[in-house]
C-alpha atoms as a PDB file:
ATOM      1  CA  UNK A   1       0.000   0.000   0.000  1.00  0.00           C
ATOM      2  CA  UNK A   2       1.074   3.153  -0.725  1.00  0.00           C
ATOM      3  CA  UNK A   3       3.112   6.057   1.706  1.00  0.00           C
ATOM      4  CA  UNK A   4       2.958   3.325   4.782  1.00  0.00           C
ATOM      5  CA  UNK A   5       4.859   3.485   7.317  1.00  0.00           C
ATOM      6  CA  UNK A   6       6.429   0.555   9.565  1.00  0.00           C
ATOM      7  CA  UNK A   7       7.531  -0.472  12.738  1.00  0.00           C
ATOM      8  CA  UNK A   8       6.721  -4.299  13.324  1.00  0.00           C
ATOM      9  CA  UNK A   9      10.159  -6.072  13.232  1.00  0.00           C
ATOM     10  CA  UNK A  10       9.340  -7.524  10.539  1.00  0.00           C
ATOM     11  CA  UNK A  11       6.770  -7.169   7.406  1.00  0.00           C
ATOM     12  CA  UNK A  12       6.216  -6.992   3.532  1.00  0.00           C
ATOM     13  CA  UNK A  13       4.780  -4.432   1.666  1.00  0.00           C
ATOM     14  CA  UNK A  14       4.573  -4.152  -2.700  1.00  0.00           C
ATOM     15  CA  UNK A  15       4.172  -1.662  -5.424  1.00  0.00           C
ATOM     16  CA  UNK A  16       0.515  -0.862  -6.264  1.00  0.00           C
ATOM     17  CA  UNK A  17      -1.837  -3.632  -7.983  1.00  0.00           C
ATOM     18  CA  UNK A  18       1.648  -6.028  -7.457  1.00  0.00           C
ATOM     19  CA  UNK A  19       1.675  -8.967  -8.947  1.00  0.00           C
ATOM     20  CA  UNK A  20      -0.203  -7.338 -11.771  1.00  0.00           C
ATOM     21  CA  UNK A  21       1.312  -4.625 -13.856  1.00  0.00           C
ATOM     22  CA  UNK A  22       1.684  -1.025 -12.088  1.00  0.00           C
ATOM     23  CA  UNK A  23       0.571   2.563 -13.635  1.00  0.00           C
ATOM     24  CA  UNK A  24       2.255   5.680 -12.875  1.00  0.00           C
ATOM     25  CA  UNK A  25       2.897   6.489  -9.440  1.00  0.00           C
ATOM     26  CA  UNK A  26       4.530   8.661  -6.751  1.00  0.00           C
ATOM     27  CA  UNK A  27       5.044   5.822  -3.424  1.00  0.00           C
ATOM     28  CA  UNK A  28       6.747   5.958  -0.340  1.00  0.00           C
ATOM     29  CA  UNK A  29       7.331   3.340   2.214  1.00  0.00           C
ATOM     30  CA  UNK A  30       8.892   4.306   5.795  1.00  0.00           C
ATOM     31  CA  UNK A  31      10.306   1.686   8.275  1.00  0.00           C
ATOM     32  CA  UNK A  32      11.418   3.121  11.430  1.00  0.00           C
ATOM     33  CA  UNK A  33      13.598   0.670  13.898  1.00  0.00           C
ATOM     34  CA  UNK A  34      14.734   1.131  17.045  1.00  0.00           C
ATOM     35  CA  UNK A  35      18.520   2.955  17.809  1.00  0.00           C
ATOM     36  CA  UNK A  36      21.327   0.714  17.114  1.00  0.00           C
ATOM     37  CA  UNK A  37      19.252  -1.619  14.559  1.00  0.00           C
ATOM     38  CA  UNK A  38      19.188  -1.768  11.164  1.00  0.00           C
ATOM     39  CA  UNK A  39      16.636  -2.608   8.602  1.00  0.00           C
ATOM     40  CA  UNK A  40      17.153  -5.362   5.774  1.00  0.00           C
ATOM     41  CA  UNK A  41      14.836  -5.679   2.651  1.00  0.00           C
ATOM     42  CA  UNK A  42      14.779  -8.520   0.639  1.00  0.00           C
ATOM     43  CA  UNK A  43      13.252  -8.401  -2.979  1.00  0.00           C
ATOM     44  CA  UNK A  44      10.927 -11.936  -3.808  1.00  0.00           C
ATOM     45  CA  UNK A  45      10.222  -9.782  -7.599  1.00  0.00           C
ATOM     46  CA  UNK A  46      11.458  -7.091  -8.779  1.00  0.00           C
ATOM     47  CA  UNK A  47      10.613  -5.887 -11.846  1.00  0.00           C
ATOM     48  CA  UNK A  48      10.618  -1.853 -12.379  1.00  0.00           C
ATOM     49  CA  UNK A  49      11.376   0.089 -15.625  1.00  0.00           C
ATOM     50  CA  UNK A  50      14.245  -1.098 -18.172  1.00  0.00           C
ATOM     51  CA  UNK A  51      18.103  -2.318 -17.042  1.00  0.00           C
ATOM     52  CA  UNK A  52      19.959   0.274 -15.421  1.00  0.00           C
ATOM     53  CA  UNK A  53      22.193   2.254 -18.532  1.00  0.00           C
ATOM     54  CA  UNK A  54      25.650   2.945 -17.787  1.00  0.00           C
ATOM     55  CA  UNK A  55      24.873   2.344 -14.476  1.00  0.00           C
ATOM     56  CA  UNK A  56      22.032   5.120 -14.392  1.00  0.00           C
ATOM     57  CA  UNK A  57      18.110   4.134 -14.107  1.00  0.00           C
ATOM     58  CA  UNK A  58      15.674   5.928 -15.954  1.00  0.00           C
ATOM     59  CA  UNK A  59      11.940   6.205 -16.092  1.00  0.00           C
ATOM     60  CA  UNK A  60      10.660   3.752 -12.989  1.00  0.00           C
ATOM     61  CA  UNK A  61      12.942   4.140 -10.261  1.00  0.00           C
ATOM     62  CA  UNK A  62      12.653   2.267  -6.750  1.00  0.00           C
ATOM     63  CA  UNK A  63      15.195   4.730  -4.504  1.00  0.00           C
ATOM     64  CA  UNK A  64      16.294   3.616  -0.817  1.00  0.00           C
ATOM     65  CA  UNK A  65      17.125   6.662   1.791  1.00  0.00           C
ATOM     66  CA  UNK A  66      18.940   5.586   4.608  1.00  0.00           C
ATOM     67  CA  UNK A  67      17.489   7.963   7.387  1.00  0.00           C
ATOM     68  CA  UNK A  68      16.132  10.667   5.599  1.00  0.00           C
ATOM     69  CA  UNK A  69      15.443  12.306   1.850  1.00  0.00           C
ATOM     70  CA  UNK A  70      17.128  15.330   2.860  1.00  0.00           C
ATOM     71  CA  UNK A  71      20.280  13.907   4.989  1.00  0.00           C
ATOM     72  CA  UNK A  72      20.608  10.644   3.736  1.00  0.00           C
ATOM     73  CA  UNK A  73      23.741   8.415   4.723  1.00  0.00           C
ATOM     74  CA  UNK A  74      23.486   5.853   2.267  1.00  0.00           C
ATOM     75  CA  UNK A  75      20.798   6.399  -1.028  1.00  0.00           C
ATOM     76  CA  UNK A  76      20.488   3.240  -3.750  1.00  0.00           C
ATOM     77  CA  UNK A  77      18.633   4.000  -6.965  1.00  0.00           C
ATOM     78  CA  UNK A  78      17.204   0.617  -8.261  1.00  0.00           C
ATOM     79  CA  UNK A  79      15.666  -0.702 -11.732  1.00  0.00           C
ATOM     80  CA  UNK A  80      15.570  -3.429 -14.077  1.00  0.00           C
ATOM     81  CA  UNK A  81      15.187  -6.872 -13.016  1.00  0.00           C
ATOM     82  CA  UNK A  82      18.205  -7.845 -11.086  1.00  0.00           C
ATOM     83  CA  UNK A  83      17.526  -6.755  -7.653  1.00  0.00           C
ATOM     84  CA  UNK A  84      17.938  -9.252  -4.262  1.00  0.00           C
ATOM     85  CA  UNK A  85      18.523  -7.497  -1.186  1.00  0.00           C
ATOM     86  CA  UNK A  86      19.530  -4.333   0.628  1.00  0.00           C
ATOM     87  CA  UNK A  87      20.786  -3.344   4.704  1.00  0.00           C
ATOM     88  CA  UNK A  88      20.621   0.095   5.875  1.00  0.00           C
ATOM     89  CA  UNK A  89      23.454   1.788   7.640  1.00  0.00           C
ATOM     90  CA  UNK A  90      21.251   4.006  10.280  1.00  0.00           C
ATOM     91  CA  UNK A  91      17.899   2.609  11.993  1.00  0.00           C
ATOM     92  CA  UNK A  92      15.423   4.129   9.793  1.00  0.00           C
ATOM     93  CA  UNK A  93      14.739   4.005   5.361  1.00  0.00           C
ATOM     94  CA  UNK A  94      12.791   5.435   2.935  1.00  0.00           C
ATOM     95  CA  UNK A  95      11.309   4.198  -0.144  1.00  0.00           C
ATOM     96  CA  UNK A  96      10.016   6.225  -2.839  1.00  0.00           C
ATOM     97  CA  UNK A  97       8.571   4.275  -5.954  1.00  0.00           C
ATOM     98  CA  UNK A  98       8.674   6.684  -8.631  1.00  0.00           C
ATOM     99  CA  UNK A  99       6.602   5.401 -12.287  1.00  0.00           C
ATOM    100  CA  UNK A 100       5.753   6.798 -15.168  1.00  0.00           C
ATOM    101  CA  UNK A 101       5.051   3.773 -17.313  1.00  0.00           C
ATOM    102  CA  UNK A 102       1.873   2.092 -17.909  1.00  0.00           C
ATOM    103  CA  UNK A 103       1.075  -1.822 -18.339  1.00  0.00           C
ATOM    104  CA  UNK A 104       4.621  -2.451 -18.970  1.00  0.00           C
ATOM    105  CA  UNK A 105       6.671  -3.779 -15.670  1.00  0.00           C
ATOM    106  CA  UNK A 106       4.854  -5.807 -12.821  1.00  0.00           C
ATOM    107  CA  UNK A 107       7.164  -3.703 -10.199  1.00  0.00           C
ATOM    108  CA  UNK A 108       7.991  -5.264  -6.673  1.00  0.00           C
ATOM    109  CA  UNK A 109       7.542  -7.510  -4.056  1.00  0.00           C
ATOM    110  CA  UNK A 110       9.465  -7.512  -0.781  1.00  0.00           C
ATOM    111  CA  UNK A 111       9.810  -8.501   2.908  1.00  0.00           C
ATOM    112  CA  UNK A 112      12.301  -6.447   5.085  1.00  0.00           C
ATOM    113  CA  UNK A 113      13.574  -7.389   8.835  1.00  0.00           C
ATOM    114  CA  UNK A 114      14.939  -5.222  11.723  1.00  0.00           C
ATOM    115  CA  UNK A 115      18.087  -6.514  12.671  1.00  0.00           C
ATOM    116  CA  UNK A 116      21.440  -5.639  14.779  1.00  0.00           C
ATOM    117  CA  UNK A 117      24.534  -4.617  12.624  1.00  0.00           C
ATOM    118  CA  UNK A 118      26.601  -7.822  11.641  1.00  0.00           C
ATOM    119  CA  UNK A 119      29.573  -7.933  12.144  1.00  0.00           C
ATOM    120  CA  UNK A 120      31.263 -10.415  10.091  1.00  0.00           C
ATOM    121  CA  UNK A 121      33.860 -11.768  12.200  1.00  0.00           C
ATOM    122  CA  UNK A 122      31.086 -12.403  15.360  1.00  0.00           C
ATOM    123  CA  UNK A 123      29.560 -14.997  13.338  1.00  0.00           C
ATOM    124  CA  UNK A 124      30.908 -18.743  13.753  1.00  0.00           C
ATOM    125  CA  UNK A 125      29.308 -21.841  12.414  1.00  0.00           C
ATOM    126  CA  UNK A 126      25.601 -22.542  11.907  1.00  0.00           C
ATOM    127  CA  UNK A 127      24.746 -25.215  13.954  1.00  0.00           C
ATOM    128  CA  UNK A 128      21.229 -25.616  13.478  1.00  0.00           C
ATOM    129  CA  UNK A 129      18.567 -24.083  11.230  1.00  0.00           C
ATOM    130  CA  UNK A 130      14.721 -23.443  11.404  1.00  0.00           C
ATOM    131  CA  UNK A 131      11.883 -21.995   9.251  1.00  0.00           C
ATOM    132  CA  UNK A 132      10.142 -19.305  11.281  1.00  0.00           C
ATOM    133  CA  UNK A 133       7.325 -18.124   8.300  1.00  0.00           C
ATOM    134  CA  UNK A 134       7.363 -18.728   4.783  1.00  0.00           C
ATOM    135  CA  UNK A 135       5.265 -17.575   1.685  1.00  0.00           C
ATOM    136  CA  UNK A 136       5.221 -18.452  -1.740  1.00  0.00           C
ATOM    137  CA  UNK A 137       8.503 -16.753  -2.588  1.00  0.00           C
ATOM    138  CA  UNK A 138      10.473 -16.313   0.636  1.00  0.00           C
ATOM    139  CA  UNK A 139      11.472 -18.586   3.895  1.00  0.00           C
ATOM    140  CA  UNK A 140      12.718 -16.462   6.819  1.00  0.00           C
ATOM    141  CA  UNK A 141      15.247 -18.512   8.305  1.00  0.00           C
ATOM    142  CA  UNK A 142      16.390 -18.663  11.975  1.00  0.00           C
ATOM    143  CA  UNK A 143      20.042 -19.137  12.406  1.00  0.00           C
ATOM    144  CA  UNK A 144      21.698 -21.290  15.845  1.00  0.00           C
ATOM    145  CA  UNK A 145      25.340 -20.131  15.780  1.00  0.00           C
ATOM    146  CA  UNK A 146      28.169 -20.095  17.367  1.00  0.00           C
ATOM    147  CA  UNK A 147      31.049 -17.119  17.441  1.00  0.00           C
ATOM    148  CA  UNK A 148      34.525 -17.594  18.237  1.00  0.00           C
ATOM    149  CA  UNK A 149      34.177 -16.839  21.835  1.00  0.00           C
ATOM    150  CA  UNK A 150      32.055 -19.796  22.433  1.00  0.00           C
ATOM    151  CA  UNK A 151      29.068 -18.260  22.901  1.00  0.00           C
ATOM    152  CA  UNK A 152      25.294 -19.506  21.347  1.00  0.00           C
ATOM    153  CA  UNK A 153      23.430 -16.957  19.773  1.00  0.00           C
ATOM    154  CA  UNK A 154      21.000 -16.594  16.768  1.00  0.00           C
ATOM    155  CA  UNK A 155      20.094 -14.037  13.877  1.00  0.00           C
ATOM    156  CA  UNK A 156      17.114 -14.619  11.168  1.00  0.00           C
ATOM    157  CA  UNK A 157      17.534 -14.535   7.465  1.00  0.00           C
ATOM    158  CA  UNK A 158      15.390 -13.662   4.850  1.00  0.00           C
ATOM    159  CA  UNK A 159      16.174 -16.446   1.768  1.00  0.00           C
ATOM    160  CA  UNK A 160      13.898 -15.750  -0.958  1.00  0.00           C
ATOM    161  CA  UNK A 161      13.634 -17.397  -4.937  1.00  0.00           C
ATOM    162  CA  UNK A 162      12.358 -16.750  -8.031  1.00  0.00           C
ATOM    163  CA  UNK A 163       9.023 -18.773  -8.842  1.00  0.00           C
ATOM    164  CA  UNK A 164       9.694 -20.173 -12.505  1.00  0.00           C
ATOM    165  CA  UNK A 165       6.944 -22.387 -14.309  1.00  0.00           C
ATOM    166  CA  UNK A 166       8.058 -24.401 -17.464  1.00  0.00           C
ATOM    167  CA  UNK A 167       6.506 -27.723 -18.809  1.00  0.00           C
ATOM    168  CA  UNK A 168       8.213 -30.471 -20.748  1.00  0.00           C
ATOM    169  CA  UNK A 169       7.855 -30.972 -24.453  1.00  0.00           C
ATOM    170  CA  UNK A 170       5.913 -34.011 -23.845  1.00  0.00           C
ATOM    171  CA  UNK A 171       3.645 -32.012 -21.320  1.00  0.00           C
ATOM    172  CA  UNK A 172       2.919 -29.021 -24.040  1.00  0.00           C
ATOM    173  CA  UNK A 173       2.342 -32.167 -26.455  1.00  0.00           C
ATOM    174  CA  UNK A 174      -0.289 -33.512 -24.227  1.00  0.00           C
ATOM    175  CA  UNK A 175      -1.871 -30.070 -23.693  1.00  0.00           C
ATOM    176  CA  UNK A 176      -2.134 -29.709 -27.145  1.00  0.00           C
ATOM    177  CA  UNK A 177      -3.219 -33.398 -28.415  1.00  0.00           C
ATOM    178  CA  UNK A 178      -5.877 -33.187 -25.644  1.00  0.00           C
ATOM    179  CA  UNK A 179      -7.233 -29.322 -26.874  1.00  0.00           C
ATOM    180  CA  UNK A 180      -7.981 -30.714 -30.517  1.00  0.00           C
ATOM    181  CA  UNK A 181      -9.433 -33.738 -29.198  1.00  0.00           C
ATOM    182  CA  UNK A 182     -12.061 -31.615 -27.290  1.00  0.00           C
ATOM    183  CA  UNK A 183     -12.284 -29.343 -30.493  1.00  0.00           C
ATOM    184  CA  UNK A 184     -12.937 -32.355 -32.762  1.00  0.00           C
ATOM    185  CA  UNK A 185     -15.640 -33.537 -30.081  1.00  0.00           C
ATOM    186  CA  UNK A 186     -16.517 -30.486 -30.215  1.00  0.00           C
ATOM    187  CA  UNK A 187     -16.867 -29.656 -34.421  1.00  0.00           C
ATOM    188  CA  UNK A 188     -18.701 -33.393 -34.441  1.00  0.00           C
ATOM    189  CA  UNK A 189     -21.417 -32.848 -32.005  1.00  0.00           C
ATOM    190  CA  UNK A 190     -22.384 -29.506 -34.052  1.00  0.00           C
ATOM    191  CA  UNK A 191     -22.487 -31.639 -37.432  1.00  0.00           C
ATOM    192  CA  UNK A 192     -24.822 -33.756 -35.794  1.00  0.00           C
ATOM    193  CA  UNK A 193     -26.855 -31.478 -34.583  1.00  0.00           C
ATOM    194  CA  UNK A 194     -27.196 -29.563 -37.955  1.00  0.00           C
ATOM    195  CA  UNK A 195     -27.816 -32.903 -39.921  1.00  0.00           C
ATOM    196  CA  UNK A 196     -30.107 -34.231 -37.889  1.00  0.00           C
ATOM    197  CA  UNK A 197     -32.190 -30.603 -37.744  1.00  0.00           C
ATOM    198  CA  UNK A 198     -31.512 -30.490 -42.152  1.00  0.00           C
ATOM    199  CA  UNK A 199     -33.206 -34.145 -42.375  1.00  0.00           C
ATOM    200  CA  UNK A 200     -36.221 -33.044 -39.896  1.00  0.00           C
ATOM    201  CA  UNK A 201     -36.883 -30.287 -42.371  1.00  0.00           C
ATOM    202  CA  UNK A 202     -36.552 -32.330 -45.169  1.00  0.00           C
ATOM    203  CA  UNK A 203     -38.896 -34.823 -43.918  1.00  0.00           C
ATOM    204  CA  UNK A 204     -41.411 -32.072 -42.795  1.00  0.00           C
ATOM    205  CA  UNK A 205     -40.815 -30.349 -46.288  1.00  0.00           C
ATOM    206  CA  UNK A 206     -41.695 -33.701 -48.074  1.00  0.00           C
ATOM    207  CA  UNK A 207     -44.721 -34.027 -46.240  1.00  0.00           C
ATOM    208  CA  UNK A 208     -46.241 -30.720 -46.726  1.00  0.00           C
ATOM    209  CA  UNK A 209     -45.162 -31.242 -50.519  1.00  0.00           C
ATOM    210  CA  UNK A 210     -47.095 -34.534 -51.017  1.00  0.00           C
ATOM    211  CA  UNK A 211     -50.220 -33.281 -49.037  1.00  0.00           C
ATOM    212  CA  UNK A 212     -50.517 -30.509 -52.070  1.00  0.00           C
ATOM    213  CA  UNK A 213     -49.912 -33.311 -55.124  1.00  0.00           C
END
């Protein structure tokens, strides 16, 4: 929905009329977390305007403020296609969806999580691993590690895929085999119908003929 705003620790939110195609549109979508956290967003879809051009989008933009439009620490202009994930530096982000197109891109889907900075060295082996929610698209993951000190602790991770369909050639085959069988039944049961309505009225024709002879 557009200009929301969010605090839960975790959530989802899309571009307008996602997963069908988007008109144009001025968006924003605010996610406030608590001092010392930050936020990260994981795209399911993402689908706005054409590839970026020498590295510069045009038309439909998704941009990401990190704290604020005016002061921002940290702003990420994204288009095309090829988008996965993004974490904030400061405790608070911005979203404006920005579109001028019409029927053309099916824009975005995505899930974000308020988290405490990682630090990459803190973080020992997973020991264990468990599915907290899950959608169609995305599995947030809760992580059992351990860090070099020893001690047990846990983070959650957003893993989310691409939904591809595809069918065999034998599958499209049967589809197809199976559609001009109906069609056939189809043309037949007509024919019928029409002969056996043209020999009624030849019949009835007949008789009114030899009634006047």
């Amino acid at each position: 929905r557009c200009n929301s705003t969010f605090t839960k620790p975790l959530g989802t939110f899309a571009s307008p009329y996602y997963p069908l195609m988007y008109s144009p549109a001025y968006c924003t979508y605010t996610i406030n977390a608590p001092a010392g956290k930050v936020i990260t967003i994981s795209f399911s879809k993402f689908d706005v305007g054409p590839p970026p051009f020498n590295s510069l989008c045009y038309n439909d933009v998704l941009i990401i403020y990190d704290k604020s439009v005016t002061f921002s620490t940290n702003t990420k202009v994204l288009c095309g296609n090829n988008v996965t994930s993004y974490t904030s530096k400061t405790n608070k982000v911005i979203l404006v969806f920005q579109a001028t197109t019409k029927n053309s891109y099916t824009g975005f889907s995505a899930n974000y999580m308020i988290n405490s900075p990682e630090n990459p060295t803190s973080h020992g082996p997973v020991v264990h691993t468990e599915i907290v929610q899950q959608n169609s698209t995305c599995k947030l993951i809760k992580e059992h590690y351990i860090t070099p000190e020893g001690e047990h602790k846990t983070r959650y991770v957003w893993n989310c895929f691409s939904v591809s369909f595809s069918l065999s050639l034998g599958a499209i085959i049967a589809i197809v085999v199976s559609a001009a069988v109906v069609l056939i039944g189809i043309s037949i049961t007509i024919c019928c119908c029409c002969c056996a309505c043209c020999a009624t009225c030849v019949k009835k024709s007949g008789q009114q003929y030899s009634k006047f002879s």
